[in-house]
PDB file of N, CA and C in Angstrom:
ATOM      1  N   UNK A   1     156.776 219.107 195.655  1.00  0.00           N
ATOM      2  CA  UNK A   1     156.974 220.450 195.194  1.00  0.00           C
ATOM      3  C   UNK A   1     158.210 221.041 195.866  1.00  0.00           C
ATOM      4  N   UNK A   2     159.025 221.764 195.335  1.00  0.00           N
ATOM      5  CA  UNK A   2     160.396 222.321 195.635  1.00  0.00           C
ATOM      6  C   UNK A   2     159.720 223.512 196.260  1.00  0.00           C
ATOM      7  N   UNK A   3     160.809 224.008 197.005  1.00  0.00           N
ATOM      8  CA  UNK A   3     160.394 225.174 197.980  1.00  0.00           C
ATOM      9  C   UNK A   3     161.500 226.421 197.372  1.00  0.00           C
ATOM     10  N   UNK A   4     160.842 227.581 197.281  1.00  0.00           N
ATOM     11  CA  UNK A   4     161.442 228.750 196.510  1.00  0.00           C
ATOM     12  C   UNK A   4     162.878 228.959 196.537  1.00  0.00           C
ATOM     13  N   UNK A   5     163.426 227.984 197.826  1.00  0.00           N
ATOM     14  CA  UNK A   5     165.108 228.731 198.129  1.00  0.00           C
ATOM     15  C   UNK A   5     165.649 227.416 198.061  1.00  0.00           C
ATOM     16  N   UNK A   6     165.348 226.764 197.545  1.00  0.00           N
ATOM     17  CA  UNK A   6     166.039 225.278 197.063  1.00  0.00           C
ATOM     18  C   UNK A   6     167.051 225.488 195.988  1.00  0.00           C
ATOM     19  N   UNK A   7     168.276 224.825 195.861  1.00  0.00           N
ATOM     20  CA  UNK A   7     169.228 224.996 195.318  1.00  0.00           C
ATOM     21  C   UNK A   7     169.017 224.001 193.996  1.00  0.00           C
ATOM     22  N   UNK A   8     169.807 224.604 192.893  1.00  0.00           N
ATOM     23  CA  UNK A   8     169.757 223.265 191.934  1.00  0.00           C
ATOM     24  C   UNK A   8     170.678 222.920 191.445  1.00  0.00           C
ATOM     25  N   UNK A   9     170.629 222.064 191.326  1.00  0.00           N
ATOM     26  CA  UNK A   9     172.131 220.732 191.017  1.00  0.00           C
ATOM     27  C   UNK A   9     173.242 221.858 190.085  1.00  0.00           C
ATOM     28  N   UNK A  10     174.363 221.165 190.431  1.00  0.00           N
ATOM     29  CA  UNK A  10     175.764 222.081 189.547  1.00  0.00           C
ATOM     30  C   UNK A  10     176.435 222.153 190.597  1.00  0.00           C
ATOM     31  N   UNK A  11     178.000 222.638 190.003  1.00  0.00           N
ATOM     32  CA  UNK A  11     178.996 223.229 191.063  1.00  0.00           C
ATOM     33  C   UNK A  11     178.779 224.725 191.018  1.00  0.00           C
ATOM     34  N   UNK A  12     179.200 225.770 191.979  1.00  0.00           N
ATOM     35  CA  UNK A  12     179.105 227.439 192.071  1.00  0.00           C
ATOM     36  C   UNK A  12     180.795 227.481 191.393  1.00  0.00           C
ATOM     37  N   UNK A  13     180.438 228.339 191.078  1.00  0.00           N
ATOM     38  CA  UNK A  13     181.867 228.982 190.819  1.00  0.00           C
ATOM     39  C   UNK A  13     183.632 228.962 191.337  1.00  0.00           C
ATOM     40  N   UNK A  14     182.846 229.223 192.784  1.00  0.00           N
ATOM     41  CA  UNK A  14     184.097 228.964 193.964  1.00  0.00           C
ATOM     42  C   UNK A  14     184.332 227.584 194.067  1.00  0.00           C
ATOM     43  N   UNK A  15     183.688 226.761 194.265  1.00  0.00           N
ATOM     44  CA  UNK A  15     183.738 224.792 194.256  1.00  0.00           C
ATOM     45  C   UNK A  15     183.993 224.631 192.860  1.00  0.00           C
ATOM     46  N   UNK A  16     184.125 225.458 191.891  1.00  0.00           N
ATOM     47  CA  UNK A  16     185.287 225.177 190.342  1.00  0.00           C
ATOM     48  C   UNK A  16     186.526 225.595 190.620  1.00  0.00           C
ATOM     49  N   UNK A  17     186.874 226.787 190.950  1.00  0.00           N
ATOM     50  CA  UNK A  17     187.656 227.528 191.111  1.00  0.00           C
ATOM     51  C   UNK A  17     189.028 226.405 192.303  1.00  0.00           C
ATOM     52  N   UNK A  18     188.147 226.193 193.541  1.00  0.00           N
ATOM     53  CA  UNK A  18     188.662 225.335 194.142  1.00  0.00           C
ATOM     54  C   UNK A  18     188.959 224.273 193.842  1.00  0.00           C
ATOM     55  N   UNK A  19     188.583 223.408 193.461  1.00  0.00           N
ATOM     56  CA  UNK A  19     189.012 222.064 192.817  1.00  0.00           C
ATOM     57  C   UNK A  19     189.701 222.453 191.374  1.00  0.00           C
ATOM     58  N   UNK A  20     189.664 223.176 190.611  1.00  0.00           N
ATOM     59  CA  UNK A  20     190.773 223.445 189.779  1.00  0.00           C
ATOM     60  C   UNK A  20     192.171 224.142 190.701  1.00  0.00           C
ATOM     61  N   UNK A  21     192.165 224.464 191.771  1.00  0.00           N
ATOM     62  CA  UNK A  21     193.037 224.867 192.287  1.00  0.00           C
ATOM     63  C   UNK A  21     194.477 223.550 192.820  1.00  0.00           C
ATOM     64  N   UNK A  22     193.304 222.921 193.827  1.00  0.00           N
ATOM     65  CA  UNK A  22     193.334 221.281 193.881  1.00  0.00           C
ATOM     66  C   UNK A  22     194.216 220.542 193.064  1.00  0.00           C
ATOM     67  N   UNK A  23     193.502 220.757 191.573  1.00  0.00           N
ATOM     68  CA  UNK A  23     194.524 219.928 190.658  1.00  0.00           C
ATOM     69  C   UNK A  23     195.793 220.303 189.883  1.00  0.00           C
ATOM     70  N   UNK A  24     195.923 221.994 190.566  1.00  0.00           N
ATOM     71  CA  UNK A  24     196.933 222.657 189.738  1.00  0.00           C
ATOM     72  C   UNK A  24     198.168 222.019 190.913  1.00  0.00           C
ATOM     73  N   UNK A  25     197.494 222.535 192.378  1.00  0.00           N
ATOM     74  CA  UNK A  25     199.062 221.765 193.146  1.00  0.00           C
ATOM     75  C   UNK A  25     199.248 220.333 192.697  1.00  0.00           C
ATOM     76  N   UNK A  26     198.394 219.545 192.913  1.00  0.00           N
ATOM     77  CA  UNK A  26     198.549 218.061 192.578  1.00  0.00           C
ATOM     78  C   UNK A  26     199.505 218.077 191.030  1.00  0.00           C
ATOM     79  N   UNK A  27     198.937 218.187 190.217  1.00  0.00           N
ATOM     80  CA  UNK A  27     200.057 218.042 189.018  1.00  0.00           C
ATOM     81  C   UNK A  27     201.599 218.816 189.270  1.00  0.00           C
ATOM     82  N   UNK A  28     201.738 219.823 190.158  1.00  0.00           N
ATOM     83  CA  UNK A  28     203.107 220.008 189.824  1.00  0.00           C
ATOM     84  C   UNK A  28     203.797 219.489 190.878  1.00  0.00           C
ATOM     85  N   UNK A  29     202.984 218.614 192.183  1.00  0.00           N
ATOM     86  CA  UNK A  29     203.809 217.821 193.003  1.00  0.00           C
ATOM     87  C   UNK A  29     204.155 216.705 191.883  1.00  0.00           C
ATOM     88  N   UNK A  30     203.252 216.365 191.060  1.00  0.00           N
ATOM     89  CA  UNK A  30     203.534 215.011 189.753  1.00  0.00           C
ATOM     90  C   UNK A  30     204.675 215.262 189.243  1.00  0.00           C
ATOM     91  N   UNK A  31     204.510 216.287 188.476  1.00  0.00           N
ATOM     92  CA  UNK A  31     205.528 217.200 187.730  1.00  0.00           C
ATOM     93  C   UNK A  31     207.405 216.901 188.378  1.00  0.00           C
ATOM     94  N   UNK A  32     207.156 217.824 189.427  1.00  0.00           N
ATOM     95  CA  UNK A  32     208.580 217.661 190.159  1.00  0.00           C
ATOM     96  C   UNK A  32     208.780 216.092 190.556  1.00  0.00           C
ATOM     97  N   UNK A  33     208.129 215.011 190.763  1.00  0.00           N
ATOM     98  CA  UNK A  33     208.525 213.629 191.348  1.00  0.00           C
ATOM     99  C   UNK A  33     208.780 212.963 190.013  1.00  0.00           C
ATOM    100  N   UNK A  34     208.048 213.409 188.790  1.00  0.00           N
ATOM    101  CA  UNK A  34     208.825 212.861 187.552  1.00  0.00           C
ATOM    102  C   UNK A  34     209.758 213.413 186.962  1.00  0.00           C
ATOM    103  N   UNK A  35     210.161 214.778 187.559  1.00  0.00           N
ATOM    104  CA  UNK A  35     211.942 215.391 187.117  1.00  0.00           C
ATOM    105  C   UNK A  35     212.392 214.694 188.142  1.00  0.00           C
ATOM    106  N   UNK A  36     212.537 214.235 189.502  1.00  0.00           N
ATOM    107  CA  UNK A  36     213.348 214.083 189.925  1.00  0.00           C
ATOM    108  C   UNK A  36     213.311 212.777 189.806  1.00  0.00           C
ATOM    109  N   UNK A  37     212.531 211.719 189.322  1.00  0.00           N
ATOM    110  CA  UNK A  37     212.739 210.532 188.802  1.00  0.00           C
ATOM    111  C   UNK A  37     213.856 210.502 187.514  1.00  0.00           C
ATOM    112  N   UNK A  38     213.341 210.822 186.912  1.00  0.00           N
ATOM    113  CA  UNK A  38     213.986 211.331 185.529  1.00  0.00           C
ATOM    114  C   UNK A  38     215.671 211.790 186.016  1.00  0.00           C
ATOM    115  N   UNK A  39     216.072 212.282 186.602  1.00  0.00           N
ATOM    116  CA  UNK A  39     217.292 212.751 187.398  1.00  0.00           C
ATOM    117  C   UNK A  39     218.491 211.848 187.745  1.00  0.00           C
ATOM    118  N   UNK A  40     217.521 211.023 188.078  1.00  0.00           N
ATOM    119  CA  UNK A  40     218.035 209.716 189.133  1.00  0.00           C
ATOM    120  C   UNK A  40     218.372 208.812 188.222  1.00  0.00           C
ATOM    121  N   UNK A  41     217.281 208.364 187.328  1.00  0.00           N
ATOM    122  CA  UNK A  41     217.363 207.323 186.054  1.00  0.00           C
ATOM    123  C   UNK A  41     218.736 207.814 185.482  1.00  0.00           C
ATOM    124  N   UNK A  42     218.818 208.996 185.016  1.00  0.00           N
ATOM    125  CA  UNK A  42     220.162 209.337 184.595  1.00  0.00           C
ATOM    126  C   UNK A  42     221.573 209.289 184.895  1.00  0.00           C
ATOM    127  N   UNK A  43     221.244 209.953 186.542  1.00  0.00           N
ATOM    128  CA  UNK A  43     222.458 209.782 187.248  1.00  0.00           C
ATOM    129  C   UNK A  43     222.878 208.491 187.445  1.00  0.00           C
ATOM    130  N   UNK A  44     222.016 207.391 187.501  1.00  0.00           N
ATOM    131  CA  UNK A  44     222.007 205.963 187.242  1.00  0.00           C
ATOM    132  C   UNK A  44     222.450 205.722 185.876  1.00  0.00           C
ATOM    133  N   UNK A  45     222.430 205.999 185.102  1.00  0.00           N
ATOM    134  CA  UNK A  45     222.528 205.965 183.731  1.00  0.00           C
ATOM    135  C   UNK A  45     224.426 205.724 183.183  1.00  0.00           C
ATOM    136  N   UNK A  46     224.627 207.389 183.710  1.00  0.00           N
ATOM    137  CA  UNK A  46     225.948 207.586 184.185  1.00  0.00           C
ATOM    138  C   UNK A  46     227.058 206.965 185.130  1.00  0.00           C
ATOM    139  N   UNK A  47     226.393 206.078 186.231  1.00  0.00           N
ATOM    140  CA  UNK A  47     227.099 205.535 186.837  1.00  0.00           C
ATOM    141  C   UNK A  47     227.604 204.436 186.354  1.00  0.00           C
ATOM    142  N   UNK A  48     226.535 203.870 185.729  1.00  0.00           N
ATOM    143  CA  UNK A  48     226.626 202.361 185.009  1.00  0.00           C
ATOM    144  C   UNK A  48     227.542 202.621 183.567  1.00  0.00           C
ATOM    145  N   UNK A  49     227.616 203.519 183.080  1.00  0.00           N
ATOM    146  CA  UNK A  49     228.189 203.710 181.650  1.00  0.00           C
ATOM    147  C   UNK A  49     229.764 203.944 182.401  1.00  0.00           C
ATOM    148  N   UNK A  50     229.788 204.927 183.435  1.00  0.00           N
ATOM    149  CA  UNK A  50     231.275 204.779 183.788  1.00  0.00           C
ATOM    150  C   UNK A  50     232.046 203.794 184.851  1.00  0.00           C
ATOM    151  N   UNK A  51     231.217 202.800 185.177  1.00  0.00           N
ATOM    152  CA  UNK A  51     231.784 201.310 185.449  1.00  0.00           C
ATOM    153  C   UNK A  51     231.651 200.059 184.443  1.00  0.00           C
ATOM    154  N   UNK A  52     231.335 200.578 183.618  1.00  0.00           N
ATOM    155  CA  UNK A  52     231.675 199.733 182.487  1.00  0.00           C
ATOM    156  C   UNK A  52     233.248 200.110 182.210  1.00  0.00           C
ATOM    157  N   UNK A  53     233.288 201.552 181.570  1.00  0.00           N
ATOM    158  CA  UNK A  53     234.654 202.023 181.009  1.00  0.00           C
ATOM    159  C   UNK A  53     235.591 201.750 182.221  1.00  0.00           C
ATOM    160  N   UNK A  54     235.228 201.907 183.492  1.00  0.00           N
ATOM    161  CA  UNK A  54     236.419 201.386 184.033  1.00  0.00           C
ATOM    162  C   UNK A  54     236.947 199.831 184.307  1.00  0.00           C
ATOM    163  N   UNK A  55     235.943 199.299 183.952  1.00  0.00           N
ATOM    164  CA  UNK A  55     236.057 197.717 184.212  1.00  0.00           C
ATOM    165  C   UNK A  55     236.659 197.414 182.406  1.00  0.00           C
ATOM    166  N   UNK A  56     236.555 198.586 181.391  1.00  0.00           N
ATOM    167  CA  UNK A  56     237.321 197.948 180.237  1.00  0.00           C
ATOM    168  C   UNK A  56     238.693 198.541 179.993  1.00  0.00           C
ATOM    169  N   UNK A  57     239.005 199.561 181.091  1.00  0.00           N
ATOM    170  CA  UNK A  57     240.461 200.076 181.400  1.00  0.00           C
ATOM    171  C   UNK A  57     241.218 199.390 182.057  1.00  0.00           C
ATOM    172  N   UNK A  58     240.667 198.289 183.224  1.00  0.00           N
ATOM    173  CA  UNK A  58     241.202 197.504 184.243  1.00  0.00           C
ATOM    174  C   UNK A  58     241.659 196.096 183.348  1.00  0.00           C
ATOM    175  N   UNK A  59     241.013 195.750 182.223  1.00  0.00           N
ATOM    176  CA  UNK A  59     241.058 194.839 181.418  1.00  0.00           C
ATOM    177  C   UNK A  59     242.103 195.546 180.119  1.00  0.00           C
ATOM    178  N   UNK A  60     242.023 196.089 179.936  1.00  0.00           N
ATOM    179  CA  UNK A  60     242.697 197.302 178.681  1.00  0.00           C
ATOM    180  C   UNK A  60     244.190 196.840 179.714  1.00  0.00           C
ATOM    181  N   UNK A  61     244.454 197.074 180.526  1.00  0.00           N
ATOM    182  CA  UNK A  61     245.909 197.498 182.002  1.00  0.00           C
ATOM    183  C   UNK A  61     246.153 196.299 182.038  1.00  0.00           C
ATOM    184  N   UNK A  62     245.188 195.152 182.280  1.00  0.00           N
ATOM    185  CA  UNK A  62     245.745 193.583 182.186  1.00  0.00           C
ATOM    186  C   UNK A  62     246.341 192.974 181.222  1.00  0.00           C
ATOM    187  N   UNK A  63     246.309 193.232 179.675  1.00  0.00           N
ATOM    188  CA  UNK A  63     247.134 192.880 178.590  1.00  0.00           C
ATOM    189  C   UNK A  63     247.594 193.666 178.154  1.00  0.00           C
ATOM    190  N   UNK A  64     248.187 194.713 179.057  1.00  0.00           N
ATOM    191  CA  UNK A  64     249.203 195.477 178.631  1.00  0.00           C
ATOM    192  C   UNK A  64     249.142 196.767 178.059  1.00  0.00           C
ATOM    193  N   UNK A  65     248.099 196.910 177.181  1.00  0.00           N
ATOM    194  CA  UNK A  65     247.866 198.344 176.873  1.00  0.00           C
ATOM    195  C   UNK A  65     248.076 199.153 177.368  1.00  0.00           C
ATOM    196  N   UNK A  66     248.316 200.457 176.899  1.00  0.00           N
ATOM    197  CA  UNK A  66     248.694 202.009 177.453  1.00  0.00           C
ATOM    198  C   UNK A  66     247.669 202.929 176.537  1.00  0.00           C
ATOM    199  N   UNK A  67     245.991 202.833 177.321  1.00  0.00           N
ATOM    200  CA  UNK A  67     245.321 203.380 176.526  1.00  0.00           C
ATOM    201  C   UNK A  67     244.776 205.306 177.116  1.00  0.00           C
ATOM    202  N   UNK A  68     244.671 205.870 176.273  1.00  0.00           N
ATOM    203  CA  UNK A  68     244.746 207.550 176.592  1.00  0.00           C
ATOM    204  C   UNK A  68     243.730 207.806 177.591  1.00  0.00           C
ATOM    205  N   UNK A  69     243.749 208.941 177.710  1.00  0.00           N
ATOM    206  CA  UNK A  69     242.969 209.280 178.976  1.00  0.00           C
ATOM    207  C   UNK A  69     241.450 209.635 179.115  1.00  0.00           C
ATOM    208  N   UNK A  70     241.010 209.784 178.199  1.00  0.00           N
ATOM    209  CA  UNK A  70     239.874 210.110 177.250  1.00  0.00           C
ATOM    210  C   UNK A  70     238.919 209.057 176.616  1.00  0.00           C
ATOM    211  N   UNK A  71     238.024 209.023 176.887  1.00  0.00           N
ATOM    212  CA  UNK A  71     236.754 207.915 176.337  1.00  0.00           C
ATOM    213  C   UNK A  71     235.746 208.695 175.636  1.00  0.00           C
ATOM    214  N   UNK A  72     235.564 208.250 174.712  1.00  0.00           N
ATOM    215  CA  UNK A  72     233.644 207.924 174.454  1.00  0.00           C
ATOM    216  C   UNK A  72     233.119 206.994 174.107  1.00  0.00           C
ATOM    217  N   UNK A  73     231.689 207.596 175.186  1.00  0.00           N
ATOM    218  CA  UNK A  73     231.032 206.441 175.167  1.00  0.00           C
ATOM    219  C   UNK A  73     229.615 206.897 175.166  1.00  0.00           C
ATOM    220  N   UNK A  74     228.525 205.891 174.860  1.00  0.00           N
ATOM    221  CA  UNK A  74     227.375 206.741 174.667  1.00  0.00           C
ATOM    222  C   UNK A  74     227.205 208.336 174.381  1.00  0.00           C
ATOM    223  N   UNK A  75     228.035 208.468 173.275  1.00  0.00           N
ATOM    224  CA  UNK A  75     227.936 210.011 172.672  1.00  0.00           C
ATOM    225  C   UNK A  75     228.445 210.998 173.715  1.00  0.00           C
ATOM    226  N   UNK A  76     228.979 210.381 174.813  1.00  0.00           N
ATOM    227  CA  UNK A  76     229.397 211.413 176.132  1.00  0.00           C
ATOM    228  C   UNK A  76     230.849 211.147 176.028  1.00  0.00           C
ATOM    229  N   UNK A  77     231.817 212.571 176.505  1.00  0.00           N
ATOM    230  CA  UNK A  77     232.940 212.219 176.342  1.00  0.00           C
ATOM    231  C   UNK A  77     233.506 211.915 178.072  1.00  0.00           C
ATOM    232  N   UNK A  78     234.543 211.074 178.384  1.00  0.00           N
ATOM    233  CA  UNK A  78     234.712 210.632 180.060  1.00  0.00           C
ATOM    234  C   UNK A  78     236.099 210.869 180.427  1.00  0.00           C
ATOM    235  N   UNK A  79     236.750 211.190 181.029  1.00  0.00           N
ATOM    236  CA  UNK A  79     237.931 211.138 181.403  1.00  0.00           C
ATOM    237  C   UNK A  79     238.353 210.161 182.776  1.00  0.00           C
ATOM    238  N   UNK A  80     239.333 209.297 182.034  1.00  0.00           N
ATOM    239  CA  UNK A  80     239.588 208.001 183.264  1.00  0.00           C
ATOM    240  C   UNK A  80     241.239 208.000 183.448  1.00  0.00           C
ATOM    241  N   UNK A  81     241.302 207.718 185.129  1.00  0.00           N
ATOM    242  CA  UNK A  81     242.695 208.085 185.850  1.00  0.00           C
ATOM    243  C   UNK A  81     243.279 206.160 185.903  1.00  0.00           C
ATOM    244  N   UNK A  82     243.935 206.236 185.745  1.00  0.00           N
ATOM    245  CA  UNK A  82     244.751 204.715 186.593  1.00  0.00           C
ATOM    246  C   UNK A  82     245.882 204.870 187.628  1.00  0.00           C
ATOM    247  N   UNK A  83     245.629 204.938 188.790  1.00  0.00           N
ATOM    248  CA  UNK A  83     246.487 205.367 189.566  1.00  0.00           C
ATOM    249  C   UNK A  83     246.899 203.570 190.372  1.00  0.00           C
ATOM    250  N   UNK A  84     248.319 203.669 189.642  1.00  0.00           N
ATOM    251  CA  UNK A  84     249.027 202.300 190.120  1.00  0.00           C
ATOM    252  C   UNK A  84     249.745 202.396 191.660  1.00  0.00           C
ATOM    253  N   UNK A  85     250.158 201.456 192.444  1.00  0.00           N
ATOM    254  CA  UNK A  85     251.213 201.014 193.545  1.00  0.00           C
ATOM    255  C   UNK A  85     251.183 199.892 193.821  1.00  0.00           C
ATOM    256  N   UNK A  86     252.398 199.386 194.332  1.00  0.00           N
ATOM    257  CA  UNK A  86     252.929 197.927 194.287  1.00  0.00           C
ATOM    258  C   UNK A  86     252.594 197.602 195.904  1.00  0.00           C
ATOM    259  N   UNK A  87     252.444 196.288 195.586  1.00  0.00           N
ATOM    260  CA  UNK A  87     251.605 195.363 196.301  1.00  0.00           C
ATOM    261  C   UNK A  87     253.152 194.445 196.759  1.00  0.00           C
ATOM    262  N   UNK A  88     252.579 193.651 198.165  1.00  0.00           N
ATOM    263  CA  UNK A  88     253.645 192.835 198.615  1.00  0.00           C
ATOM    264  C   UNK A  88     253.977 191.654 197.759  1.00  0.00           C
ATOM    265  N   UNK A  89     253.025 191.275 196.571  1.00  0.00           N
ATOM    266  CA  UNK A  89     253.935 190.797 195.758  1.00  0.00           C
ATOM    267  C   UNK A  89     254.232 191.825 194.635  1.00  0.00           C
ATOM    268  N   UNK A  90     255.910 191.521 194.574  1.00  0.00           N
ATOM    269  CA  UNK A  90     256.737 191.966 193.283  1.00  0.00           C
ATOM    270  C   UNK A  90     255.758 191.691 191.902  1.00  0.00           C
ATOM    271  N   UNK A  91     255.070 190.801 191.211  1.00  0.00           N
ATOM    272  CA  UNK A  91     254.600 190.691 190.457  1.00  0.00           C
ATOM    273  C   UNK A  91     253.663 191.227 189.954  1.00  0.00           C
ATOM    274  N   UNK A  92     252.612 191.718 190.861  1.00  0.00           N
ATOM    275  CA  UNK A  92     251.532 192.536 190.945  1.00  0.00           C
ATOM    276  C   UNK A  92     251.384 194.057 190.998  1.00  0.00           C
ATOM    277  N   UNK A  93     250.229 194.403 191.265  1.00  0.00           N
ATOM    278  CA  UNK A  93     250.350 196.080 191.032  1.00  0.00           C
ATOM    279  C   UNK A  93     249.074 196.418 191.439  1.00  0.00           C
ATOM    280  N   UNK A  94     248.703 197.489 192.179  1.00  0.00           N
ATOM    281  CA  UNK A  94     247.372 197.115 192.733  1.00  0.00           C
ATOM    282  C   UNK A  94     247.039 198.828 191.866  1.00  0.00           C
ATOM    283  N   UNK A  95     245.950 198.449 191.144  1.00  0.00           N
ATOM    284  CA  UNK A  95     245.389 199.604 190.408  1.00  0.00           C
ATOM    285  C   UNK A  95     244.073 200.284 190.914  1.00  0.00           C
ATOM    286  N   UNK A  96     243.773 201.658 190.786  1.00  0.00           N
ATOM    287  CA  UNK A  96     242.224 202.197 191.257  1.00  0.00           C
ATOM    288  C   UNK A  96     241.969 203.076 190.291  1.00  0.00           C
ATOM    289  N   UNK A  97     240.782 202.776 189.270  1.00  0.00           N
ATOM    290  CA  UNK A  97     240.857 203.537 187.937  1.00  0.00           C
ATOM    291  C   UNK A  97     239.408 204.122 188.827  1.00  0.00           C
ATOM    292  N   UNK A  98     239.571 205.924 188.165  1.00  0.00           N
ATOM    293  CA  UNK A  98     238.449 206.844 188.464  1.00  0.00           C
ATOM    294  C   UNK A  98     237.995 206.589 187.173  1.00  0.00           C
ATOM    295  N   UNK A  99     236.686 206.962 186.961  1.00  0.00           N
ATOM    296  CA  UNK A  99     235.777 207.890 185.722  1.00  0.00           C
ATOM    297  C   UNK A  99     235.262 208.759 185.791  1.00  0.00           C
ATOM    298  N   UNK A 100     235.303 209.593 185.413  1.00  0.00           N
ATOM    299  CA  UNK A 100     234.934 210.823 185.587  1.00  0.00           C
ATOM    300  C   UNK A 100     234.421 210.936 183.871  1.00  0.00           C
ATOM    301  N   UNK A 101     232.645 212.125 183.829  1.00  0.00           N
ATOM    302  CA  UNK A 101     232.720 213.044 182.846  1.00  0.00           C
ATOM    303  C   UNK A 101     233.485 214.407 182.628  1.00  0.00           C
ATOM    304  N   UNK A 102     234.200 214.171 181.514  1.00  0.00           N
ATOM    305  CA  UNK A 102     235.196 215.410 180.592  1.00  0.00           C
ATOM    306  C   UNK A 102     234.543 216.258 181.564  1.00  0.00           C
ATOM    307  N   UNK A 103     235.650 217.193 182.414  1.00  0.00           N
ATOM    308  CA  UNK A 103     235.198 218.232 182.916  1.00  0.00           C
ATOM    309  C   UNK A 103     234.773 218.402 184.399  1.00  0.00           C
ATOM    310  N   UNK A 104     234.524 217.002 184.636  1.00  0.00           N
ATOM    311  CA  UNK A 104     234.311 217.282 186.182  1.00  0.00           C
ATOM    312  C   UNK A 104     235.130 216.532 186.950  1.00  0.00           C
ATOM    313  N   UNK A 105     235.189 217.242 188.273  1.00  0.00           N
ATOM    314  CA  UNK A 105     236.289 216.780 189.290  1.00  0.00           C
ATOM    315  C   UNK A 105     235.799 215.301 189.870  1.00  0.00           C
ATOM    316  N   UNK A 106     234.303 215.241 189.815  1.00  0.00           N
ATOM    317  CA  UNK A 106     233.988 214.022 190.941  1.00  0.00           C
ATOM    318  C   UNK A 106     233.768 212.712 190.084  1.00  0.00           C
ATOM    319  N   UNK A 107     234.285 211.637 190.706  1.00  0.00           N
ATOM    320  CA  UNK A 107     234.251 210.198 190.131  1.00  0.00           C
ATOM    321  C   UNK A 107     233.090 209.731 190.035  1.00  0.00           C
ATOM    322  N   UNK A 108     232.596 209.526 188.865  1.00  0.00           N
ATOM    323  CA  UNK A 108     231.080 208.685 188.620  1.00  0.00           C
ATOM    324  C   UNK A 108     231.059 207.200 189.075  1.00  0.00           C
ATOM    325  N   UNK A 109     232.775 206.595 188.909  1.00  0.00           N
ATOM    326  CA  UNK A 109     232.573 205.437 189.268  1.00  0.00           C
ATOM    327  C   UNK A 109     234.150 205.166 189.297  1.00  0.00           C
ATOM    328  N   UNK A 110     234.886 204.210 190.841  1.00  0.00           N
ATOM    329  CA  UNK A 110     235.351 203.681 191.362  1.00  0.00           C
ATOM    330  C   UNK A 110     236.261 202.390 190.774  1.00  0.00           C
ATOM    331  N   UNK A 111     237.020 201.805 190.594  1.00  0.00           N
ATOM    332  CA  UNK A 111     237.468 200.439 190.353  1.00  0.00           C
ATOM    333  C   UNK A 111     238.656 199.932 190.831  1.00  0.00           C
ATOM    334  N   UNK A 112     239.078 199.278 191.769  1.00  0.00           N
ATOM    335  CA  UNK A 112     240.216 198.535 192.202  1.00  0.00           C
ATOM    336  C   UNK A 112     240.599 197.664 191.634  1.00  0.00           C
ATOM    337  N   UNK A 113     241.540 197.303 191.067  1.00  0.00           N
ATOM    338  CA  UNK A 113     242.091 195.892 190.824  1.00  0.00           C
ATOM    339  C   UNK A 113     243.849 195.452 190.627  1.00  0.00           C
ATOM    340  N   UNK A 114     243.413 194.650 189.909  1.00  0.00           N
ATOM    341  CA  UNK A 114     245.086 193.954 190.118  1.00  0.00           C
ATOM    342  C   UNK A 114     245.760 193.979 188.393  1.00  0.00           C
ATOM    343  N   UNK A 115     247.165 194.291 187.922  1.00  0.00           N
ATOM    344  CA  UNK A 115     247.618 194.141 187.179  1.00  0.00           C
ATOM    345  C   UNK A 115     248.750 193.243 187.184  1.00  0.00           C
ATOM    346  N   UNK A 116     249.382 192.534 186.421  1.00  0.00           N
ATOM    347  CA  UNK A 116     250.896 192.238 186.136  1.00  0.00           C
ATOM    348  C   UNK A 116     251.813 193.402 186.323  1.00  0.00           C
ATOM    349  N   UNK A 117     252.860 193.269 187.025  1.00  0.00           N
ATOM    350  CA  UNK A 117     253.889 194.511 186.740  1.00  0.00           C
ATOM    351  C   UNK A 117     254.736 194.155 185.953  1.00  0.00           C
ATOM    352  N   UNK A 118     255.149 193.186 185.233  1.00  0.00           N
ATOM    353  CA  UNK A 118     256.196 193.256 183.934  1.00  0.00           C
ATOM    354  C   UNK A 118     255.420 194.083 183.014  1.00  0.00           C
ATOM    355  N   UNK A 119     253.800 193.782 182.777  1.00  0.00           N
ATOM    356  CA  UNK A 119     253.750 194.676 181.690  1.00  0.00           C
ATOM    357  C   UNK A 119     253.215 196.352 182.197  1.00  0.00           C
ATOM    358  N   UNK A 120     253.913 196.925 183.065  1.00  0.00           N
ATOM    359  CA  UNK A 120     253.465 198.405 183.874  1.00  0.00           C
ATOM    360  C   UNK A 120     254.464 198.924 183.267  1.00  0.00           C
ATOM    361  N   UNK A 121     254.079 200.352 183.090  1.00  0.00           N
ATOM    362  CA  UNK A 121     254.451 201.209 182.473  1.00  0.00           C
ATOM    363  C   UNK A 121     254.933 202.435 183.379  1.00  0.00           C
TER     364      UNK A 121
END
């Protein structure tokens, strides 16, 4: 036999209240670690799309081309530098192409390499 001040099964109000509280922080710590995943994937995204274009400018500079300053690529528009100087051999040319997205000052991606200087411009 149960005794008059015995409790019966369920949660109270406050032990809802609380554990819905519980899961409201928990999801938006989720929340923010999948924007800032999401962030990263991109900025990754971007890095890789503008070492491609510079590895096809460094190749574009090796047979000679004189290609504009301006890319697109994946629906994004990029702006890429080739900044040449000569190397202790006469023949050569030591190149460092930036990429940059249209518009911004900072390089997404880096590239050193080597050209012919008969065909430098």
């Amino acid at each position: 036999m149960r005794a008059p001040h015995a409790r019966r099964g369920g949660y109270s109000l406050m032990e809802a209240i609380v554990a819905l509280f519980v899961l409201a922080v928990a999801s938006t710590g989720l929340l923010m670690a999948t924007q800032a995943h999401i962030d990263g994937v991109r900025a990754l995204e971007d890095r890789v799309v503008a070492q491609w274009i510079a590895e096809n400018r460094l190749a574009e500079l090796a047979i000679g081309e004189t290609p504009s300053d301006q890319v697109r690529m994946m629906n994004t528009d990029w702006t890429v530098r080739a900044d040449r100087r000569p190397t202790d051999d006469p023949d050569l040319q030591a190149v460092d192409i930036f990429v940059s997205r249209a518009g911004s000052t900072s390089a997404a991606a880096r590239l050193s390499g080597f050209v012919d200087a008969e065909g430098a411009a």
